[in-house]
Every structure is written in structure tokens, then in C-alpha cells.
C-alpha atoms as a PDB file:
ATOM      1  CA  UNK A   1       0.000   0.000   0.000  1.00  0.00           C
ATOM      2  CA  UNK A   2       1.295   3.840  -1.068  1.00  0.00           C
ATOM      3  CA  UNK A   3       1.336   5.649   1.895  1.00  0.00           C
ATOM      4  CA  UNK A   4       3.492   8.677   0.699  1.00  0.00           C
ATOM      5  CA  UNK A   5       1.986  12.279   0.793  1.00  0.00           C
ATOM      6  CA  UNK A   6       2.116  14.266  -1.917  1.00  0.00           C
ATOM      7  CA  UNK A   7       0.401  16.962  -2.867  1.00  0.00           C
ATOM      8  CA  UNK A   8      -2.093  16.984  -5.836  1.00  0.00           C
ATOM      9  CA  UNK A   9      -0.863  18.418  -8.904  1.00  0.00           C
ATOM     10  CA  UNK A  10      -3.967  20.666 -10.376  1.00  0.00           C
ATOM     11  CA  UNK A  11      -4.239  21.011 -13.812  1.00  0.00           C
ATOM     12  CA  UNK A  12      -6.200  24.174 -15.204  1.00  0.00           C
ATOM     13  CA  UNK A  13      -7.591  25.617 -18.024  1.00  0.00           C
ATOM     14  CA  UNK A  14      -7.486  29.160 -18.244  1.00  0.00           C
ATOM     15  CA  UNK A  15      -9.729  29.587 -21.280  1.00  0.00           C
ATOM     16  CA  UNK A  16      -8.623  31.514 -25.005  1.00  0.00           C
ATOM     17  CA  UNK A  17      -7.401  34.242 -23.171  1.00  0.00           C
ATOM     18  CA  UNK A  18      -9.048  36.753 -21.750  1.00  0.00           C
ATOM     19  CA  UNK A  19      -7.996  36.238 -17.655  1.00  0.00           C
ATOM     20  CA  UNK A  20     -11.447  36.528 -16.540  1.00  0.00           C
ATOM     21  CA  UNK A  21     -12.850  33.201 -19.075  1.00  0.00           C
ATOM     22  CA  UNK A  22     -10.514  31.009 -16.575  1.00  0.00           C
ATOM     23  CA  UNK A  23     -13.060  29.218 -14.196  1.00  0.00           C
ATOM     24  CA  UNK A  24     -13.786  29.514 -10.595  1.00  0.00           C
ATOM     25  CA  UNK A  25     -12.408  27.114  -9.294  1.00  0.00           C
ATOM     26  CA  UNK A  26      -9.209  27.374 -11.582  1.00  0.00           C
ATOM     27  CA  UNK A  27      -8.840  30.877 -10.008  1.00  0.00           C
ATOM     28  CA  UNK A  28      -8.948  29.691  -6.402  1.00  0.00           C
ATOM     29  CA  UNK A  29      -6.146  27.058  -7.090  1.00  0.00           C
ATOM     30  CA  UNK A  30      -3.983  30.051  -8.347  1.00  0.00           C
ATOM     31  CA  UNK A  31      -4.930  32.080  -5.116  1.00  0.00           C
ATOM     32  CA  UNK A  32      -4.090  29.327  -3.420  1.00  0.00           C
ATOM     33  CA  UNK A  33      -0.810  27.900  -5.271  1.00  0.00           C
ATOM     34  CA  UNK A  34       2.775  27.705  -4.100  1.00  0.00           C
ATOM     35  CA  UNK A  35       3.849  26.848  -7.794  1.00  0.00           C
ATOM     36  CA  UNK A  36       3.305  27.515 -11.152  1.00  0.00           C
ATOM     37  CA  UNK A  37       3.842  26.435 -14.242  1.00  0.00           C
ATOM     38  CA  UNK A  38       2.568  28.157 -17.092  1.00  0.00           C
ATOM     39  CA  UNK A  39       2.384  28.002 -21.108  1.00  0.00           C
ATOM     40  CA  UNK A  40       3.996  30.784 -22.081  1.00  0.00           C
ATOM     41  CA  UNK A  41       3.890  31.333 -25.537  1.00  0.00           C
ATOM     42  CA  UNK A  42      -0.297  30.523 -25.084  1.00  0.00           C
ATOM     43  CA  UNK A  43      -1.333  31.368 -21.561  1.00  0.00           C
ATOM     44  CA  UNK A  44      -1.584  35.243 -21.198  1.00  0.00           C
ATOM     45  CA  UNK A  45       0.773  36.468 -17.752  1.00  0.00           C
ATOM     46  CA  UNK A  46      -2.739  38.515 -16.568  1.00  0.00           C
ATOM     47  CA  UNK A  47      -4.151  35.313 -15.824  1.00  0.00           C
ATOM     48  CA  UNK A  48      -1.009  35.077 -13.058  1.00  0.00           C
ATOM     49  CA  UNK A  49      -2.121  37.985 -11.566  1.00  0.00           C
ATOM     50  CA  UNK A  50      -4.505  35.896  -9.508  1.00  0.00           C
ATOM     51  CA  UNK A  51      -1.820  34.209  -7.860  1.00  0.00           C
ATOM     52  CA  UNK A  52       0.030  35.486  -4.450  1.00  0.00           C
ATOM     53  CA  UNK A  53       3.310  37.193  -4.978  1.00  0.00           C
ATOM     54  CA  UNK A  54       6.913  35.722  -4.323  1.00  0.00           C
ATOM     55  CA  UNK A  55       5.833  32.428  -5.384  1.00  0.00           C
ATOM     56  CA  UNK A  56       7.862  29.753  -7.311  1.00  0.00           C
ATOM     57  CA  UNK A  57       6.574  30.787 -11.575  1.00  0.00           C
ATOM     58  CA  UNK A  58       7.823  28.632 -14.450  1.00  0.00           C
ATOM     59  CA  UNK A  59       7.473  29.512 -18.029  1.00  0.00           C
ATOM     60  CA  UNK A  60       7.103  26.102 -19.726  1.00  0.00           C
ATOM     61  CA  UNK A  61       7.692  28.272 -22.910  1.00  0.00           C
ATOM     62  CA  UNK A  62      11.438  27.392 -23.511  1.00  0.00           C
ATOM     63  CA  UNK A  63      11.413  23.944 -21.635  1.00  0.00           C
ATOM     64  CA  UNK A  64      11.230  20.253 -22.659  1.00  0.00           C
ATOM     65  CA  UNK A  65       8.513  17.508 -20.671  1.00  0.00           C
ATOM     66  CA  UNK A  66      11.766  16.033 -18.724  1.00  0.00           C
ATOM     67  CA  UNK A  67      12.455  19.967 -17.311  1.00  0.00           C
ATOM     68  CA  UNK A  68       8.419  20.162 -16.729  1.00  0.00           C
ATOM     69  CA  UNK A  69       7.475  17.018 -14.886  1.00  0.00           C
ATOM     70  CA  UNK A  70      11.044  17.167 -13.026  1.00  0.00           C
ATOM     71  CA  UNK A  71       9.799  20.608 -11.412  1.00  0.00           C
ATOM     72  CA  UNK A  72       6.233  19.491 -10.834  1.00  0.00           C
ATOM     73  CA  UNK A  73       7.393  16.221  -9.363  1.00  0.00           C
ATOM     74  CA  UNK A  74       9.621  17.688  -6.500  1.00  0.00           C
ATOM     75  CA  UNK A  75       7.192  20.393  -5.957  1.00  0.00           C
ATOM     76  CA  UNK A  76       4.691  17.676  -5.381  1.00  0.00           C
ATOM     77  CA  UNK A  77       6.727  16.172  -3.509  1.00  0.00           C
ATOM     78  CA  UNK A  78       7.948  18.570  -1.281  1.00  0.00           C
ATOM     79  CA  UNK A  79       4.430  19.334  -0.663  1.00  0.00           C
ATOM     80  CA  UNK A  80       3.737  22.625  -2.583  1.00  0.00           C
ATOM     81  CA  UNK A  81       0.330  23.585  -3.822  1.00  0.00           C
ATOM     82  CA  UNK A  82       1.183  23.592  -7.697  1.00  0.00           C
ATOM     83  CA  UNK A  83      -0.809  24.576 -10.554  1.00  0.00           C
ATOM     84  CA  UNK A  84      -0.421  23.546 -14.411  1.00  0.00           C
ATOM     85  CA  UNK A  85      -1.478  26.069 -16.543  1.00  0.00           C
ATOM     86  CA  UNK A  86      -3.042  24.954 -20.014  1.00  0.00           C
ATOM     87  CA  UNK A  87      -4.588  27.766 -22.699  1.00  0.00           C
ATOM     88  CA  UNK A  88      -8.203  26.583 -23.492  1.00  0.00           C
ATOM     89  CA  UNK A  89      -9.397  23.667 -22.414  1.00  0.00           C
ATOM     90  CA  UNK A  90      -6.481  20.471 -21.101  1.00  0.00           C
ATOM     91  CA  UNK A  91      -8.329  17.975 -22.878  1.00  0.00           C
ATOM     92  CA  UNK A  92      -8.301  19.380 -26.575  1.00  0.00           C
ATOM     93  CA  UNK A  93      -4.336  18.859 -27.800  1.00  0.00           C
ATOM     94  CA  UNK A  94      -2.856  19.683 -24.321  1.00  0.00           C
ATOM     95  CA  UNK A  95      -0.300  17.451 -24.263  1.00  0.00           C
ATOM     96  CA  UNK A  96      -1.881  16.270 -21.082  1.00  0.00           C
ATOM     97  CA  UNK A  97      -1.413  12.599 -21.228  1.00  0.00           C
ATOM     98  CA  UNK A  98       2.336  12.846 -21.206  1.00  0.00           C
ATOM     99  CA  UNK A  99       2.633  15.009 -18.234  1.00  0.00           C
ATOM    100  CA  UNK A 100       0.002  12.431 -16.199  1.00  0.00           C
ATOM    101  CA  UNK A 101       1.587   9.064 -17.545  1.00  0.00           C
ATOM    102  CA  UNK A 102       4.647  10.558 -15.395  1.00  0.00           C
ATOM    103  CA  UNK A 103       2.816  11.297 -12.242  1.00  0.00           C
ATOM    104  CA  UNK A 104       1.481   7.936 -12.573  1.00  0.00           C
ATOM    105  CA  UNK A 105       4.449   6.060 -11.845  1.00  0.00           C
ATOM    106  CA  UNK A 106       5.458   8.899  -9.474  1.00  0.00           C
ATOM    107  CA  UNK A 107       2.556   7.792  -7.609  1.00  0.00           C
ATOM    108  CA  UNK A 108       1.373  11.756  -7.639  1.00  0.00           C
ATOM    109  CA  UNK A 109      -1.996  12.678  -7.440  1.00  0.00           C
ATOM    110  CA  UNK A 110      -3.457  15.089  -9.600  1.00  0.00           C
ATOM    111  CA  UNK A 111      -7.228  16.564 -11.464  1.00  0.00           C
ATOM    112  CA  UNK A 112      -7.978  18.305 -14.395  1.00  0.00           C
ATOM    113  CA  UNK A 113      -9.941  21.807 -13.954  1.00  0.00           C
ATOM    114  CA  UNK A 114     -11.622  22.561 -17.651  1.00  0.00           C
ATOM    115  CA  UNK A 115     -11.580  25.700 -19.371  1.00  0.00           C
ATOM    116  CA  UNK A 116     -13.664  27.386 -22.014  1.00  0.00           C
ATOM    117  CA  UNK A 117     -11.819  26.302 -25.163  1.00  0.00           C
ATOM    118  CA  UNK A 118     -10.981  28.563 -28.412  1.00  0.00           C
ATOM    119  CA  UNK A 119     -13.942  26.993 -30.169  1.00  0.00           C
ATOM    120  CA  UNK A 120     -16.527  28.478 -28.140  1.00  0.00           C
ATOM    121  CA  UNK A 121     -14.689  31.705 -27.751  1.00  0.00           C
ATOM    122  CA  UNK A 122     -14.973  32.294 -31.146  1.00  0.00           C
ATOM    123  CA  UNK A 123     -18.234  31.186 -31.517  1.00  0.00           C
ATOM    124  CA  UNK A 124     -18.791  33.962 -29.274  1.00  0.00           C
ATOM    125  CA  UNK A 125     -16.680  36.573 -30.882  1.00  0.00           C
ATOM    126  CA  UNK A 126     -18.723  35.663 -33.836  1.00  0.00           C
ATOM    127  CA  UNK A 127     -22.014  35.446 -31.982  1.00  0.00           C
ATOM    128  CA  UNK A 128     -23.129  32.427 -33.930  1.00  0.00           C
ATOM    129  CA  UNK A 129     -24.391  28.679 -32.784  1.00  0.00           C
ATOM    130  CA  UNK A 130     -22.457  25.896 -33.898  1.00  0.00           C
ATOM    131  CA  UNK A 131     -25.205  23.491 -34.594  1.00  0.00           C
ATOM    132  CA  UNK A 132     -28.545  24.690 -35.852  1.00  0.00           C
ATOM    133  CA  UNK A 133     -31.721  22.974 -36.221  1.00  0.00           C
ATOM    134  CA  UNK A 134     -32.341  21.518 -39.644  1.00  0.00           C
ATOM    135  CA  UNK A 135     -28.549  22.699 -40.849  1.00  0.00           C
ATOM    136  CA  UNK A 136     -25.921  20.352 -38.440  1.00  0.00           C
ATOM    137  CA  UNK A 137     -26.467  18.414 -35.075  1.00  0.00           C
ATOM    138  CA  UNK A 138     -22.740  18.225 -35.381  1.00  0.00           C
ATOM    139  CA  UNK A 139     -19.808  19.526 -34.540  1.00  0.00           C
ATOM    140  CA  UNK A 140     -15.994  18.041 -35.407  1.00  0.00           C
ATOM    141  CA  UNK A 141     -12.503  18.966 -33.887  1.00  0.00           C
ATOM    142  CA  UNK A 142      -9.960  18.080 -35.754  1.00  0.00           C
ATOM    143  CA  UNK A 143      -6.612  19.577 -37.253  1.00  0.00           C
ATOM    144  CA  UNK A 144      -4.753  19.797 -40.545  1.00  0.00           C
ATOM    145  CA  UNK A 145      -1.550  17.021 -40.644  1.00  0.00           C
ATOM    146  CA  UNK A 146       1.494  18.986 -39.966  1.00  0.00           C
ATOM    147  CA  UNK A 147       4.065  17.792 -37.941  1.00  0.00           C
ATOM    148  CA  UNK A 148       1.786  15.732 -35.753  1.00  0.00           C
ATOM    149  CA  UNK A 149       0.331  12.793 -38.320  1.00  0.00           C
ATOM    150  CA  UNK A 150      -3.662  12.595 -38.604  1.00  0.00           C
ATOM    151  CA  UNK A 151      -5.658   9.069 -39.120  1.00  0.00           C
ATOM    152  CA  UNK A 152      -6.104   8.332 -42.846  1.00  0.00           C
ATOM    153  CA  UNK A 153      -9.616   8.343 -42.074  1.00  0.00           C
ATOM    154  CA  UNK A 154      -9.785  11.366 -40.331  1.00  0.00           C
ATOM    155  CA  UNK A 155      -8.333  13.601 -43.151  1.00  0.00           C
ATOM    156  CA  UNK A 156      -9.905  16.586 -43.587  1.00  0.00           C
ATOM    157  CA  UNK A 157     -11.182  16.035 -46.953  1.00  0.00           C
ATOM    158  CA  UNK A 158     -13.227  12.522 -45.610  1.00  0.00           C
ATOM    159  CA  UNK A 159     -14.491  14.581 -42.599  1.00  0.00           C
ATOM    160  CA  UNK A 160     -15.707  16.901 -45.084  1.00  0.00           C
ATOM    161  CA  UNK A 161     -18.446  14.698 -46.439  1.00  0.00           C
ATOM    162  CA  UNK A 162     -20.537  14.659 -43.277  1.00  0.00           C
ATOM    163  CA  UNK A 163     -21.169  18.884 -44.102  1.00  0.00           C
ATOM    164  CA  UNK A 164     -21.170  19.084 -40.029  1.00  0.00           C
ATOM    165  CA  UNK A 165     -19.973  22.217 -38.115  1.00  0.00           C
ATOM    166  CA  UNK A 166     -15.983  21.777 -38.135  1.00  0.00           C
ATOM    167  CA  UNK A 167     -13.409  23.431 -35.883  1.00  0.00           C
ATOM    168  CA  UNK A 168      -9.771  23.094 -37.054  1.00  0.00           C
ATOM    169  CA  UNK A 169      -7.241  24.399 -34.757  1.00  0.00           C
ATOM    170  CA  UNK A 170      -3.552  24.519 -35.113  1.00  0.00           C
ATOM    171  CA  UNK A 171      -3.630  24.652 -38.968  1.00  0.00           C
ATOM    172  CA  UNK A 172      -4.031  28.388 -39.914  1.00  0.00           C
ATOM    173  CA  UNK A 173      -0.418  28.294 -41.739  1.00  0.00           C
ATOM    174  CA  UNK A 174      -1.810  25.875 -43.754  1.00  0.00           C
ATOM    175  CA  UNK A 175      -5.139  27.518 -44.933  1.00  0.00           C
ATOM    176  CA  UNK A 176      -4.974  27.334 -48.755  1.00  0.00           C
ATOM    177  CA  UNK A 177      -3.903  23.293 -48.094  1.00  0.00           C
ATOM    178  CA  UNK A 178      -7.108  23.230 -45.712  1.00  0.00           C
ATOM    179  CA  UNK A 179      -9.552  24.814 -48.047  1.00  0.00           C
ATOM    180  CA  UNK A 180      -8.766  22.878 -50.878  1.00  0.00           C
ATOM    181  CA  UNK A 181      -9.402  19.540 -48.610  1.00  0.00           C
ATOM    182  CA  UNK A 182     -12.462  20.766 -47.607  1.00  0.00           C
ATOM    183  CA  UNK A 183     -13.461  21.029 -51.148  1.00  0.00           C
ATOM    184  CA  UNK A 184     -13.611  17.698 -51.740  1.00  0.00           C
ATOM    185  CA  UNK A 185     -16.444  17.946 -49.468  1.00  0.00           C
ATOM    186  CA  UNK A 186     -18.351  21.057 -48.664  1.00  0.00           C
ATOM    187  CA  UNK A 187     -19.496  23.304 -51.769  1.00  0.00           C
ATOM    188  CA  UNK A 188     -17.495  26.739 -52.243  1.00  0.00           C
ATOM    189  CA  UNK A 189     -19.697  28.882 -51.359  1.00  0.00           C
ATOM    190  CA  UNK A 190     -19.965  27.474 -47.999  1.00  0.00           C
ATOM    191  CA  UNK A 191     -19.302  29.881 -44.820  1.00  0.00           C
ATOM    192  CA  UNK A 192     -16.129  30.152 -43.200  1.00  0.00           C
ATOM    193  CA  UNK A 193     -14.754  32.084 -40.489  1.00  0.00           C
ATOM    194  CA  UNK A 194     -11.015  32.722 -39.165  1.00  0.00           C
ATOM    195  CA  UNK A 195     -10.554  33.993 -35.393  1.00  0.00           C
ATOM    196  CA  UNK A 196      -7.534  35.383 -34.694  1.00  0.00           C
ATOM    197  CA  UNK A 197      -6.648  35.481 -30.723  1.00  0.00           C
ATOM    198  CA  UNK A 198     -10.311  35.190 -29.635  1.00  0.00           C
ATOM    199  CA  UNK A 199     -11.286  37.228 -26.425  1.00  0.00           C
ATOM    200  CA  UNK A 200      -7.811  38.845 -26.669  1.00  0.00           C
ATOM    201  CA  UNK A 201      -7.581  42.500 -27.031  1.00  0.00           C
ATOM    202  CA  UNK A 202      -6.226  42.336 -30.385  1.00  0.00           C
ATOM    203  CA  UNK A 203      -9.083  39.536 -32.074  1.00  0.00           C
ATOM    204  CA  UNK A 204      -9.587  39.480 -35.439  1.00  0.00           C
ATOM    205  CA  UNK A 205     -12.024  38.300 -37.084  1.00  0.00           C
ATOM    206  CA  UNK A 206     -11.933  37.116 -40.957  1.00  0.00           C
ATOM    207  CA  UNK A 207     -15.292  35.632 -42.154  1.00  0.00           C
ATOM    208  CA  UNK A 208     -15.843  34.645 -46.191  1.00  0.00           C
ATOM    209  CA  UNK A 209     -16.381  31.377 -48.048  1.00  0.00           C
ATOM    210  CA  UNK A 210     -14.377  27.960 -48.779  1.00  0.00           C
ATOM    211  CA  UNK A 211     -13.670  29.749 -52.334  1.00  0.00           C
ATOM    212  CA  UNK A 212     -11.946  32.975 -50.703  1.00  0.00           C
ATOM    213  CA  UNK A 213     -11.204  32.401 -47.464  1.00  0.00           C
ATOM    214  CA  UNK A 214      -7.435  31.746 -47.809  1.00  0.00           C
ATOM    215  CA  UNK A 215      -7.326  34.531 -49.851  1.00  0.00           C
ATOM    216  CA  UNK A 216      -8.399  37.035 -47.152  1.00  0.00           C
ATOM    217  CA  UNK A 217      -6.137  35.014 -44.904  1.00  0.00           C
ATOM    218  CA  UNK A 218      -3.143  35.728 -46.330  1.00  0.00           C
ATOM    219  CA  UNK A 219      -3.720  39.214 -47.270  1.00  0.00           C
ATOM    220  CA  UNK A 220      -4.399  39.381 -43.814  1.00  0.00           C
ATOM    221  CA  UNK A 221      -0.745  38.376 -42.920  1.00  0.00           C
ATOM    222  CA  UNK A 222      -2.490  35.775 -40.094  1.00  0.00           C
ATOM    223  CA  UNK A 223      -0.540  32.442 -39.579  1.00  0.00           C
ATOM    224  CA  UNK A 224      -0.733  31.499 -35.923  1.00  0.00           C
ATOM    225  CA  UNK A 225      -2.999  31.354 -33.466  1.00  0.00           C
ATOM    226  CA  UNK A 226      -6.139  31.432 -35.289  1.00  0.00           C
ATOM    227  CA  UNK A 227      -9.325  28.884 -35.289  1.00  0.00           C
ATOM    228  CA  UNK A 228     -11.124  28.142 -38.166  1.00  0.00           C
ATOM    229  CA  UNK A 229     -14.825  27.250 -38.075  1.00  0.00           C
ATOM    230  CA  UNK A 230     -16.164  25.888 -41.577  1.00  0.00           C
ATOM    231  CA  UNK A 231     -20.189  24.794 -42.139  1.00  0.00           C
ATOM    232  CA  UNK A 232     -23.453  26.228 -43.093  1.00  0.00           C
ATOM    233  CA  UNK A 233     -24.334  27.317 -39.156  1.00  0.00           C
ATOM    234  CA  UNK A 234     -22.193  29.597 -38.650  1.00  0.00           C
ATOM    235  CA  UNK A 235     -23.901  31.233 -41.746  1.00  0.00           C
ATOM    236  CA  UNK A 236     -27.215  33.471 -41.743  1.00  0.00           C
ATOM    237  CA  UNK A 237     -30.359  32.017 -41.437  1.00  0.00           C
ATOM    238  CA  UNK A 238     -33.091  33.670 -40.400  1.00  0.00           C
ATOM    239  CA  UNK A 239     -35.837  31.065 -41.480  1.00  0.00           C
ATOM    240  CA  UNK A 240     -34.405  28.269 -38.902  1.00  0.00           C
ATOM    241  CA  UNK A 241     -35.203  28.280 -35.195  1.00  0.00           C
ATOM    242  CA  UNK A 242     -35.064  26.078 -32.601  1.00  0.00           C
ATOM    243  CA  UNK A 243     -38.340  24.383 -31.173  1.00  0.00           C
ATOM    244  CA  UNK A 244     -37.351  24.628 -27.900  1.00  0.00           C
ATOM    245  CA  UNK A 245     -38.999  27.829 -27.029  1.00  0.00           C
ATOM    246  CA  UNK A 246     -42.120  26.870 -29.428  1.00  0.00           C
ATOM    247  CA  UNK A 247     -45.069  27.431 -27.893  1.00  0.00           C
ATOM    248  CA  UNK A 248     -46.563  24.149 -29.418  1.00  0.00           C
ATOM    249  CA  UNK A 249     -43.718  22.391 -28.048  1.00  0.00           C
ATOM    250  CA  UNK A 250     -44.803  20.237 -24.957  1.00  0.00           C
ATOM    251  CA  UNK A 251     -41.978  18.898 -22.370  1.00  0.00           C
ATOM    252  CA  UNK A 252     -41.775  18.426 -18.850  1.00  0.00           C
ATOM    253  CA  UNK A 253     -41.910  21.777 -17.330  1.00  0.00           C
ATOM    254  CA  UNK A 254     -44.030  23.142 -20.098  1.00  0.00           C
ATOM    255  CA  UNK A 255     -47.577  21.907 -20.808  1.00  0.00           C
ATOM    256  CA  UNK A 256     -48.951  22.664 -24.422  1.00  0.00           C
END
């Protein structure tokens, strides 16, 4: 039986950007932490502001996992409150596994605390729905193949077909590559939209269609840190509502 005592390792989402998107809870473990370790070149320094001052900060920025887990671990272990700070949400390419599969076999506890990921931020910043009745129940995250391989089947050309709602992060250096996959799917004139740094105070926002899109991109000079939402919800239609609020529609806590 374990019976060492380590402190649990908290793992936070602190949203697109904007400090005050971070949750609750995920503030109170900064208030509360002893160490940090923070995403650098994602997570904005305001969110840090929440924490107490002269504590132990990291900048996971310019480090490799080894240099990561080996500060977590003997924080851990020495007892300290620490907090891992992820942009968005931990569980959309975080890199989370990696981190965890080592504080497994360190026997270290640890949770995840969500966050509000860049998908729904720039829904908001957009002020559209993602699915809409009659148009998509649907909604697909995925990413271009860079660096990191994709699935055969999960290309974005095949995922195309379906004509859901799809997010594709990490792939906005590769936008004339990803509208010409989606083309093998969705019809040009279909609506796209390009958020650049949603809920930061320099968001841009780049809307258009499959057959111009990457255009506008690149005239835009935008080739990091950018979502792109593709599919016919995010475009207008004013004829489509939801039956929810229907006054002929009958559930439990309304009676026709």
C-alpha cells in the first residue's frame, strides 16, 4: 500500500485568453498555489495575476517535458500547492497525457480543472451557434496534418463529407492546403470564419467562403494562433429556429 503524501498536482484551463474566461475554481487554485507552471507562448501572464506574490513561476515556454514534470514532481513532492497552466481547455491537444503518464508512476496525485476552449470563444466573438436545427447536429474537432500525423480516415477532406460544423485548430499556416481539402467535401460557397486570438484585445475576425477564405487570410498576414470554423451554421439564417422555445412544443416543465 502507497502511503506517501504528496500533494495533488492541479491542472487548469485558463480559457482563449481573456484572464477573466478562466473558471472559478481554476482561479482559487492560483490564489491558493505555491507553484506555477505556465504556457507561455499561449497562456496570457494577466491570468497570473490571480496568484500570491513571491511564489515559485515557471514559463514552460522554452522547456522540454523532462524539465516540466522534473519541477512538478519535487514540488509535489515537497508538498507545494502547484498549478499547471493549459490555454483553453487540457483535454483538446494539451499534451496532457504525457505530463500524467509521469505522475502515474510517481505515484502523484493530480485533477484536471476545464476551461472554455478557443472553439466556443470564437463562436462567441462571432455570436453564432455551432449546430442549428435543420442545418448540423454536429460539430468536429480536428486539425490539418502537420508535424503531428492525422488518421487516414480522419483527413480533412473525408471529414468533409458529413457537411457538419468543423473546428480546425492549429492549422491556420496551412489555410490554402485546408480549403482545398475541404473542397472535396463542402461546396465553395460554404461559410467560413477565421478567429484570430479570440477574447484577446487584439481579435480578429476574418469571415468569407471555402472559395476565398485563404485569400483574405493571407492578405491578412495571419498564420498562428487562429481557429477556423467551416459549415453552413455559422452562416445566416433567419428562417431556422429552434423548437425549444415553441409554444406548441410540450416537455416536462411546459404543458402545451
Amino acid at each position: 500500500m502507497n502511503d506517501k503524501k504528496y500533494s495533488t498536482i492541479h491542472f487548469v484551463g485558463t480559457g482563449p485568453g481573456d484572464p477573466e474566461l478562466i473558471t472559478v475554481k481554476g482561479m482559487r487554485l492560483l490564489q491558493e498555489a505555491d507553484c506555477v507552471v505556465y504556457a507561455g507562448s499561449l497562456v496570457r501572464e494577466r491570468v497570473l495575476e490571480y496568484c500570491r506574490e513571491n511564489i515559485e513561476v515557471h514559463n514552460s515556454a522554452s522547456m522540454h517535458l523532462e524539465e516540466i514534470m522534473d519541477v512538478m514532481v519535487k514540488a509535489a513532492k515537497a508538498n507545494k500547492k502547484v498549478v499547471r497552466l493549459h490555454t483553453g481547455d487540457p483535454s483538446l491537444y494539451g499534451a496532457l497525457r504525457e505530463q500524467t503518464e509521469i505522475l502515474d508512476k510517481e505515484e502523484i496525485p493530480y485533477d484536471v480543472i476545464p476551461g472554455v476552449s478557443s472553439a466556443f470563444a470564437s463562436a462567441a466573438a462571432l455570436k453564432k451557434e455551432l449546430t442549428m436545427p435543420g442545418i448540423t447536429q454536429t460539430v468536429i474537432f480536428t486539425r490539418m496534418e502537420g508535424r503531428t500525423p492525422v488518421p487516414e480516415a480522419e483527413r480533412l477532406s473525408s471529414l468533409a463529407v458529413h457537411n457538419a460544423t468543423i473546428c480546425i485548430f492549429l492549422s491556420i499556416n496551412m489555410i490554402e492546403n485546408v480549403a482545398s481539402e475541404l473542397l472535396k467535401g463542402y461546396s465553395p460557397e460554404t461559410p467560413v470564419a477565421v478567429v484570430y486570438k479570440a477574447t484577446w484585445d487584439d481579435e480578429k475576425k476574418i469571415t468569407g467562403t471555402l472559395a476565398d477564405i485563404a485569400k483574405k487570410v493571407v492578405e491578412a498576414g495571419i498564420t498562428r494562433h487562429a481557429l477556423i470554423i467551416v459549415g453552413k451554421a455559422i452562416g445566416d439564417h433567419a428562417d431556422t429556429t429552434s423548437r425549444l422555445y415553441d409554444k406548441d412544443f410540450k416537455h416536462i416543465y411546459r404543458q402545451k
